[in-house]
C-alpha atoms as a PDB file:
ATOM      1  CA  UNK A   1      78.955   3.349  22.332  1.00  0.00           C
ATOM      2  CA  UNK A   2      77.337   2.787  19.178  1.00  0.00           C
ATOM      3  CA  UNK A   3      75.231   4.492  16.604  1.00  0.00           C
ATOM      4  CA  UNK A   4      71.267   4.238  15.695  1.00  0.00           C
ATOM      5  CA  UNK A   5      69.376   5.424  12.647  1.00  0.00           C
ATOM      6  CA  UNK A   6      65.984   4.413  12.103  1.00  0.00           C
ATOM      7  CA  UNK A   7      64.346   4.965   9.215  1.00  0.00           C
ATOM      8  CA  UNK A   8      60.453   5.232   9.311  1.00  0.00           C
ATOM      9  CA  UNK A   9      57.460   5.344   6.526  1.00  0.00           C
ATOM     10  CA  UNK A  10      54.044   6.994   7.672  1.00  0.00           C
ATOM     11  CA  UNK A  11      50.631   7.314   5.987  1.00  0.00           C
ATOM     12  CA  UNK A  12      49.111  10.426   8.089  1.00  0.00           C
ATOM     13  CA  UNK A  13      45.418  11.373   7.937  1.00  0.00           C
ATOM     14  CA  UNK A  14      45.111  14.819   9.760  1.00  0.00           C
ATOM     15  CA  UNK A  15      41.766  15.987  10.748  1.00  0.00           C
ATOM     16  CA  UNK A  16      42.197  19.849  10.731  1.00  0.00           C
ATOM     17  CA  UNK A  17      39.549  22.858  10.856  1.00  0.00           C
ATOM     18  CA  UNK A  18      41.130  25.953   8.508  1.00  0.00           C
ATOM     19  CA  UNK A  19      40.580  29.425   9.370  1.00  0.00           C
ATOM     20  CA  UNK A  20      40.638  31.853   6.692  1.00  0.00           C
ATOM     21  CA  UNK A  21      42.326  35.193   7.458  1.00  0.00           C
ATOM     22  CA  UNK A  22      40.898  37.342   4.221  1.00  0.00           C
ATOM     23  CA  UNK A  23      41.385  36.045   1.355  1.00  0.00           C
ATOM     24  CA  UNK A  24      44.984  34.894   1.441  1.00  0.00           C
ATOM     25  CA  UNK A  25      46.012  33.440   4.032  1.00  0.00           C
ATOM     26  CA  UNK A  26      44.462  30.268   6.546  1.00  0.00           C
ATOM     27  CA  UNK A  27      45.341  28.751   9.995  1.00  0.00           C
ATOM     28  CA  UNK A  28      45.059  25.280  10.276  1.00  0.00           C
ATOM     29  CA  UNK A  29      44.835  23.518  13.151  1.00  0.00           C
ATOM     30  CA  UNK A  30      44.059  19.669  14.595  1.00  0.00           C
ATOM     31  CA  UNK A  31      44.981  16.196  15.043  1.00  0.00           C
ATOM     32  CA  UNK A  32      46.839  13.552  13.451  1.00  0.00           C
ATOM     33  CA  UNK A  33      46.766   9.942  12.953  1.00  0.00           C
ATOM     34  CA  UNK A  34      49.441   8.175  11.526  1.00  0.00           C
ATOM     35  CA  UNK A  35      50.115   4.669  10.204  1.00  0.00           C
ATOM     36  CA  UNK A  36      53.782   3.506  10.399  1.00  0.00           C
ATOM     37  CA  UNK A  37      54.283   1.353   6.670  1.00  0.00           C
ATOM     38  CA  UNK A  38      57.670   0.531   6.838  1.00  0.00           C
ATOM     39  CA  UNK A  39      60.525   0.509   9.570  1.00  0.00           C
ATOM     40  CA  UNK A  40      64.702   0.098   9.026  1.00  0.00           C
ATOM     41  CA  UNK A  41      66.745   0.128  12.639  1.00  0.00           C
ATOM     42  CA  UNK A  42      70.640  -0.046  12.003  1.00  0.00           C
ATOM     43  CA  UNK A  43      73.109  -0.353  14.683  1.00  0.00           C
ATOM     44  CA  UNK A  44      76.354  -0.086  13.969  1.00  0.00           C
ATOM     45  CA  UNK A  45      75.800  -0.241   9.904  1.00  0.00           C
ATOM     46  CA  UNK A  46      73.956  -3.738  11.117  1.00  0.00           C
ATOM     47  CA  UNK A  47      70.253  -3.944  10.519  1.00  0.00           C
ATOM     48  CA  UNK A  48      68.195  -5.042  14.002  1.00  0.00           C
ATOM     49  CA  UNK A  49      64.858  -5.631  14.475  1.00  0.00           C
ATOM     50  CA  UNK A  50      63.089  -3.256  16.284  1.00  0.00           C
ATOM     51  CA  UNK A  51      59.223  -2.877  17.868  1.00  0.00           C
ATOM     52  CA  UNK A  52      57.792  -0.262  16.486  1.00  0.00           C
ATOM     53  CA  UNK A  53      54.478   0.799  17.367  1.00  0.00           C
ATOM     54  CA  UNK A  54      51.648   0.670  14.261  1.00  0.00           C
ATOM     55  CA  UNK A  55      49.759   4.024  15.113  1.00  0.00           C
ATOM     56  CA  UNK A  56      50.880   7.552  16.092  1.00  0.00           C
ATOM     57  CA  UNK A  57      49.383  10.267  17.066  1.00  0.00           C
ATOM     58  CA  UNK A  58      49.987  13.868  16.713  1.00  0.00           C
ATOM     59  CA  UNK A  59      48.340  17.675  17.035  1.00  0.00           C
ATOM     60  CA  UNK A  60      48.810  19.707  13.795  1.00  0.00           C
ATOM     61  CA  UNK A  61      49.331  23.125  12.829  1.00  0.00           C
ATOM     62  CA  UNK A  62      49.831  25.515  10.535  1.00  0.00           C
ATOM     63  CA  UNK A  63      49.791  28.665   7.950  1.00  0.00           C
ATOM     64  CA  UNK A  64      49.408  28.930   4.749  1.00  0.00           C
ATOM     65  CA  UNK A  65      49.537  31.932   1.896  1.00  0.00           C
ATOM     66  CA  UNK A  66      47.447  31.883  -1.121  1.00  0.00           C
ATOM     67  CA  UNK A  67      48.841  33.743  -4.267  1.00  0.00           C
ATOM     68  CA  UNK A  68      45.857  35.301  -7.296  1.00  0.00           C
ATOM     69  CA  UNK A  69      47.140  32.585  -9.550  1.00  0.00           C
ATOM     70  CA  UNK A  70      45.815  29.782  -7.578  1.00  0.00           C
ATOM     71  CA  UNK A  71      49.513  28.962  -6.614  1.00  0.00           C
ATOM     72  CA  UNK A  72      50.003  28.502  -2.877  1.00  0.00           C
ATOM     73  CA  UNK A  73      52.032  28.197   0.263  1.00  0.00           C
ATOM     74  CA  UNK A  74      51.775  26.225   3.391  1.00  0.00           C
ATOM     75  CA  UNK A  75      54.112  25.374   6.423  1.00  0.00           C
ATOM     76  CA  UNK A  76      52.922  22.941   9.022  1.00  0.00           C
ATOM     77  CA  UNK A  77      54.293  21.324  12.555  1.00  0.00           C
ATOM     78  CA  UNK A  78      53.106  18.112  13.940  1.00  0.00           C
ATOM     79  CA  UNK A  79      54.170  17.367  17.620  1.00  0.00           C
ATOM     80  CA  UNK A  80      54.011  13.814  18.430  1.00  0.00           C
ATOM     81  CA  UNK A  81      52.050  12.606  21.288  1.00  0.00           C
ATOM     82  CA  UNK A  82      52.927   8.891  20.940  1.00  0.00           C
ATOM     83  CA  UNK A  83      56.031   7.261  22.028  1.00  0.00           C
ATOM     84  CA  UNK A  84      56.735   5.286  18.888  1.00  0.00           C
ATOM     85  CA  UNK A  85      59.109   2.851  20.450  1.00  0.00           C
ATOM     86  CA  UNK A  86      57.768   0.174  22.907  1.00  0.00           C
ATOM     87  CA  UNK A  87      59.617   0.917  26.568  1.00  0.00           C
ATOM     88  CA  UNK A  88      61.554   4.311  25.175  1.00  0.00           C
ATOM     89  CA  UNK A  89      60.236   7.963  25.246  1.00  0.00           C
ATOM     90  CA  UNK A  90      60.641   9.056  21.960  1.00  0.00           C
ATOM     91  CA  UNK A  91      58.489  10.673  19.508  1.00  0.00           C
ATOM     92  CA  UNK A  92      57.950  11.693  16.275  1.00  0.00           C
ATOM     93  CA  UNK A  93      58.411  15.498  15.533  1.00  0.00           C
ATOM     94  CA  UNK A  94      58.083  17.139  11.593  1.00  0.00           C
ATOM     95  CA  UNK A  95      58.051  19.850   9.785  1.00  0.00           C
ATOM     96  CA  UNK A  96      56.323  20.124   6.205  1.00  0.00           C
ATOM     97  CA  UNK A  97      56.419  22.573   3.447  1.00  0.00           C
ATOM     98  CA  UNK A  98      54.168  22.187   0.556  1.00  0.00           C
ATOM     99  CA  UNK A  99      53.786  24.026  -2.686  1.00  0.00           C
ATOM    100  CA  UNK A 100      50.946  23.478  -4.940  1.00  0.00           C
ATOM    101  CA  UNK A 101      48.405  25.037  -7.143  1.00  0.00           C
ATOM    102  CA  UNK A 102      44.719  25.195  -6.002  1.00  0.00           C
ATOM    103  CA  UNK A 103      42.109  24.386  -9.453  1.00  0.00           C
ATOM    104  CA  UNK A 104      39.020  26.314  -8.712  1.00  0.00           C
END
């Protein structure tokens, strides 16, 4: 038995509605649509060419935490609902942190 790592690059444009809870913190919510860029399949340490499908889709959400400052927080989970391999039931999954600072 061998090994597989795939390495995948995404563009993803999510379409969410945000719900403000006060003043400082949101809920985010919606869908996902993803553009796969680039694609590296090794088996073995050997590269292979793989098909990869070109779009992905996903439902989004999240929280967030805004700070007085304009400084703020946000965690998200997309859960795939493409499989992103042609005859194979796997799909993308992810997790995202951000930091930033909001300019008013």
């Amino acid at each position: 038995m061998g090994s597989v790592v795939s390495k995948l690059g995404y563009i993803d444009i999510p379409i969410l509605a945000k719900v403000y809870l006060g003043n400082k913190f949101l809920f985010e919510v919606g869908p996902q649509i993803g553009f796969n860029i680039s694609k590296k399949t090794k088996f073995n340490g050997t590269e292979i060419d793989t098909e990869i499908k070109t779009l992905d889709t996903a439902i989004v959400g999240g929280f967030g935490f805004q700070f007085d400052q304009g400084l703020f927080i946000q965690a998200r989970y997309a859960y795939g609902l493409s499989e992103i391999f042609e005859n194979e039931r796997y799909k993308n999954s992810v997790i995202s942190l951000s930091l930033g600072y909001k300019f008013d």
